[in-house]
C-alpha atoms as a PDB file:
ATOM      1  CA  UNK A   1       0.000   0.000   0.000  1.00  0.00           C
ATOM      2  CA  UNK A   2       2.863   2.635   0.812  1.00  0.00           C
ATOM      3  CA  UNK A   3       4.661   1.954  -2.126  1.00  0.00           C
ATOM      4  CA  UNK A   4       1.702   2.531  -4.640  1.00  0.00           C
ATOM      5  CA  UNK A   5       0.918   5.753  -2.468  1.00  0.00           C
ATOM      6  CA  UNK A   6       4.396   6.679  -3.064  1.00  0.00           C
ATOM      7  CA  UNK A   7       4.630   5.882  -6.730  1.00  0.00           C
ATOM      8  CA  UNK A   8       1.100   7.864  -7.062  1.00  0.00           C
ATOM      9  CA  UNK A   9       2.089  10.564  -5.217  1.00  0.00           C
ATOM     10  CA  UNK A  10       4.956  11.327  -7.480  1.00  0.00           C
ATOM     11  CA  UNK A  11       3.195  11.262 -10.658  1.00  0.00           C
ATOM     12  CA  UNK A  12      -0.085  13.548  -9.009  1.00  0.00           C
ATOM     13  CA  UNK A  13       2.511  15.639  -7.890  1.00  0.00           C
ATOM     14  CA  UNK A  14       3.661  16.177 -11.483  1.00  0.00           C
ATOM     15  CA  UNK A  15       0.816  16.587 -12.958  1.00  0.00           C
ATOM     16  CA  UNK A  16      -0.477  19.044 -10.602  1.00  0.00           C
ATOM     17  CA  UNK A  17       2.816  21.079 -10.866  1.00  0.00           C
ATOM     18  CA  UNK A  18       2.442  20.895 -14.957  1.00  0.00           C
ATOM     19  CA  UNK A  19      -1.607  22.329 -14.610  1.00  0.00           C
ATOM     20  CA  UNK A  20      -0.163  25.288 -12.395  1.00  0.00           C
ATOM     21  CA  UNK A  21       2.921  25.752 -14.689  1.00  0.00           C
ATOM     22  CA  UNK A  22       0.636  26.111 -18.010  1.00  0.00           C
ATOM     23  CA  UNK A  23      -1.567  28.289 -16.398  1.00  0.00           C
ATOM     24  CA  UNK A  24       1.192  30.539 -15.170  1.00  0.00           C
ATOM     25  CA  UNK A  25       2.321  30.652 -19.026  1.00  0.00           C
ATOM     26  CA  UNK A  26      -1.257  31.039 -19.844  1.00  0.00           C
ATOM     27  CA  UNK A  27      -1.560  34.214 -17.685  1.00  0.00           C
ATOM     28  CA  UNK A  28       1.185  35.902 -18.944  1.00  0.00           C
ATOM     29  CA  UNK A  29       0.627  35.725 -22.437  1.00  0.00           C
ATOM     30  CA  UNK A  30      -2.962  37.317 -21.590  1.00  0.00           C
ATOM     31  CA  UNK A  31      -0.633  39.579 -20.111  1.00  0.00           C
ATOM     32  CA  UNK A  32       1.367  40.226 -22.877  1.00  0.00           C
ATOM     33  CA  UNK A  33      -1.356  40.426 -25.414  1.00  0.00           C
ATOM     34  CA  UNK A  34      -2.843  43.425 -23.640  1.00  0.00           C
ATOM     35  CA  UNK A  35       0.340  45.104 -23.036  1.00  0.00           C
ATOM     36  CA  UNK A  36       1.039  44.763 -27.151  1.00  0.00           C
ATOM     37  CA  UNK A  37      -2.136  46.451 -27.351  1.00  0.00           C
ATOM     38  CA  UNK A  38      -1.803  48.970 -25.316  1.00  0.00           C
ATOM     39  CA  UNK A  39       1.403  50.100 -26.802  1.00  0.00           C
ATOM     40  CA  UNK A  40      -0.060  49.472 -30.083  1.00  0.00           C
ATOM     41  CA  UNK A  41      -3.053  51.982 -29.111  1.00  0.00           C
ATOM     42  CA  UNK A  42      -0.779  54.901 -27.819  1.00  0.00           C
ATOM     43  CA  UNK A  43       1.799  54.353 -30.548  1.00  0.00           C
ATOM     44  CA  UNK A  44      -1.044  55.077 -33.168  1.00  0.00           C
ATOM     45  CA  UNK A  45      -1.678  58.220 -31.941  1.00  0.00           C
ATOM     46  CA  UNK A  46      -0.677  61.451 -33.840  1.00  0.00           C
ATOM     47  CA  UNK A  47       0.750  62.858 -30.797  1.00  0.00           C
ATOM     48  CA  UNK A  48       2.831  59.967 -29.826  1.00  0.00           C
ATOM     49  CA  UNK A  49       6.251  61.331 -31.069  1.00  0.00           C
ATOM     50  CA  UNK A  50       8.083  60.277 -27.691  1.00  0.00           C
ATOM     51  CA  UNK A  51       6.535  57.919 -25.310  1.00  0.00           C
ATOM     52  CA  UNK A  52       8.124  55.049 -23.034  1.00  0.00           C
ATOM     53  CA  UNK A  53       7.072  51.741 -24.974  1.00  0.00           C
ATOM     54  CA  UNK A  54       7.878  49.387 -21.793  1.00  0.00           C
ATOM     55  CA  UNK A  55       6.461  51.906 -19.324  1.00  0.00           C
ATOM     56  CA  UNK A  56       3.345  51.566 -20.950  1.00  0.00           C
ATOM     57  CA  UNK A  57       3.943  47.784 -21.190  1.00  0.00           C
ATOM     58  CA  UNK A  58       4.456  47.671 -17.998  1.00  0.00           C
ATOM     59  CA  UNK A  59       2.476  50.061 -16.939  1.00  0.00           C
ATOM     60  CA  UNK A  60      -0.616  46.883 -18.885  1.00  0.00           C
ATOM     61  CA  UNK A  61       0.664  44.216 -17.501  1.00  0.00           C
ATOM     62  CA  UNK A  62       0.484  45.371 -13.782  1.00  0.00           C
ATOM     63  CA  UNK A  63       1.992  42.894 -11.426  1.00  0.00           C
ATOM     64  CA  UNK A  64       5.419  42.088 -12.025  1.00  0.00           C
ATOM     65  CA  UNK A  65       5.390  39.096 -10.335  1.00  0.00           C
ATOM     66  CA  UNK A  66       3.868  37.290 -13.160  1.00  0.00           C
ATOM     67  CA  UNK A  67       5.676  38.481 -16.048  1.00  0.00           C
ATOM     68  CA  UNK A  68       9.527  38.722 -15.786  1.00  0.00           C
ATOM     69  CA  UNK A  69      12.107  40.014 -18.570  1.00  0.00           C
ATOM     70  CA  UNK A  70       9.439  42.062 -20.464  1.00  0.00           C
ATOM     71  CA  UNK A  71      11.178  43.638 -23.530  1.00  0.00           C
ATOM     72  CA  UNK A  72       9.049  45.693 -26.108  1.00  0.00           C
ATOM     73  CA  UNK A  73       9.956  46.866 -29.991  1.00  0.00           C
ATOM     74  CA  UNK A  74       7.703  49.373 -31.917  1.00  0.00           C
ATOM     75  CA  UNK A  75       8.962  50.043 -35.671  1.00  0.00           C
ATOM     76  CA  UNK A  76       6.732  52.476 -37.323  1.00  0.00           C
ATOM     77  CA  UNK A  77       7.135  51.810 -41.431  1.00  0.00           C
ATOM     78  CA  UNK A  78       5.123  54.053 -43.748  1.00  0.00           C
ATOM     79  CA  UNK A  79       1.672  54.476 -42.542  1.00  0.00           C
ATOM     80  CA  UNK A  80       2.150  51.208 -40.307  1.00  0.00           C
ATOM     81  CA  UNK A  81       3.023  50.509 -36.384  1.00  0.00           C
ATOM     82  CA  UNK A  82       4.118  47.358 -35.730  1.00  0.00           C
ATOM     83  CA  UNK A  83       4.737  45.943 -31.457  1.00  0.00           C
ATOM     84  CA  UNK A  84       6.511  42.509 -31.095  1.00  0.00           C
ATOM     85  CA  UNK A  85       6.552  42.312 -26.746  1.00  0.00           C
ATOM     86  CA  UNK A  86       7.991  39.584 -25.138  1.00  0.00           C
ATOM     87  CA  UNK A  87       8.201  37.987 -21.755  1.00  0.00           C
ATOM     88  CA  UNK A  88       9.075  35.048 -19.634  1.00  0.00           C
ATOM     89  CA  UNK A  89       6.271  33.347 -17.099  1.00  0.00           C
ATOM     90  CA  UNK A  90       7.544  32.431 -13.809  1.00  0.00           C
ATOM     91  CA  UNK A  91       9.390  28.958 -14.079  1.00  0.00           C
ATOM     92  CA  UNK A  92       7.346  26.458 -12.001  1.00  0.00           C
ATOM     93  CA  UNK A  93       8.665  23.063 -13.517  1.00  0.00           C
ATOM     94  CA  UNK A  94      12.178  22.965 -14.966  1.00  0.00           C
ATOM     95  CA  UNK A  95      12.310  22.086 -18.922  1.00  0.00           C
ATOM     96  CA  UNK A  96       8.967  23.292 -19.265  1.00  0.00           C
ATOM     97  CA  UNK A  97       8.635  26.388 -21.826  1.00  0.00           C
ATOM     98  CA  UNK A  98       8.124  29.845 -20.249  1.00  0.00           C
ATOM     99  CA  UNK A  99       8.839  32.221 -23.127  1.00  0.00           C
ATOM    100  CA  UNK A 100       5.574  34.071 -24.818  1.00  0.00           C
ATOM    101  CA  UNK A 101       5.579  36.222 -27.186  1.00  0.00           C
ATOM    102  CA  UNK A 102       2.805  38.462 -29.238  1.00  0.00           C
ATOM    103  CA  UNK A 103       2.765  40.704 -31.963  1.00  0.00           C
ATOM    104  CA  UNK A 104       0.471  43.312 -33.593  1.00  0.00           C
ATOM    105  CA  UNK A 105      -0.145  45.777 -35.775  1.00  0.00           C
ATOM    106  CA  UNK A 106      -2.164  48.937 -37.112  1.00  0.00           C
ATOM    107  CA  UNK A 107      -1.690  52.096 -38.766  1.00  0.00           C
ATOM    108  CA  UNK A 108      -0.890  55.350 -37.970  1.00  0.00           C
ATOM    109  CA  UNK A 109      -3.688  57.776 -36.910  1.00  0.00           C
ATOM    110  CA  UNK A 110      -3.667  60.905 -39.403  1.00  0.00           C
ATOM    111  CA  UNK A 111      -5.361  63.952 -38.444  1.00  0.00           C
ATOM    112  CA  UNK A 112      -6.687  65.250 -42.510  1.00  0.00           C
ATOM    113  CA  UNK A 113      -8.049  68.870 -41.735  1.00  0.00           C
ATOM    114  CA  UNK A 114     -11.864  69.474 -43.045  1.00  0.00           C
ATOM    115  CA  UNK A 115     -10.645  71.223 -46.435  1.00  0.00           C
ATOM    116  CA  UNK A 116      -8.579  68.464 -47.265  1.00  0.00           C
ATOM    117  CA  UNK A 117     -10.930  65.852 -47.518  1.00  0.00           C
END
């Protein structure tokens, strides 16, 4: 009996790690979905010359805790904005993947004055 327990044990154990692990990754690439956006949003912006792209990552994601290593790049070609934003999740099980990733994209807000039309 105490040697099936054990044996048991060890594989619930896993498994239960592995469910809180994958929804760890889960939650941060919610997180860094609506950080993309958000930088996405204020980058499309006519007036948004010079802003902080990770501050307002950052600023998206909230707590720190559950995204680590965040790292944000905005390239504005032509008429388009695009956001790549990366992160890590917190590691729960080692050799489990903890890297997400999301990218968007959207163009540039123009301001056309009513004669121009």
């Amino acid at each position: 009996m105490t040697t099936e327990f054990v044996l048991l044990y060890g594989a619930l154990l896993a498994l239960v790690m592995s469910v809180i692990h994958f929804g760890l990754v889960f939650n941060a690439a919610l997180a860094v979905a609506d950080a993309a956006d958000a930088v996405l949003e204020t980058a499309q912006s006519a007036e948004a010359a010079d802003f902080s792209a990770l501050a307002v990552a950052k600023a998206a994601v909230g707590d720190e805790r559950l995204v680590r290593d965040l790292a944000v790049d905005v390239q504005k070609k032509g008429g388009e904005v695009i956001v790549s934003v990366s992160a890590a999740a917190p590691r729960i099980v080692v050799g489990l993947p903890i890297g997400v990733r999301h990218g968007t994209q959207g163009p540039v807000e123009r301001f056309i004055p009513e004669g121009r039309r």
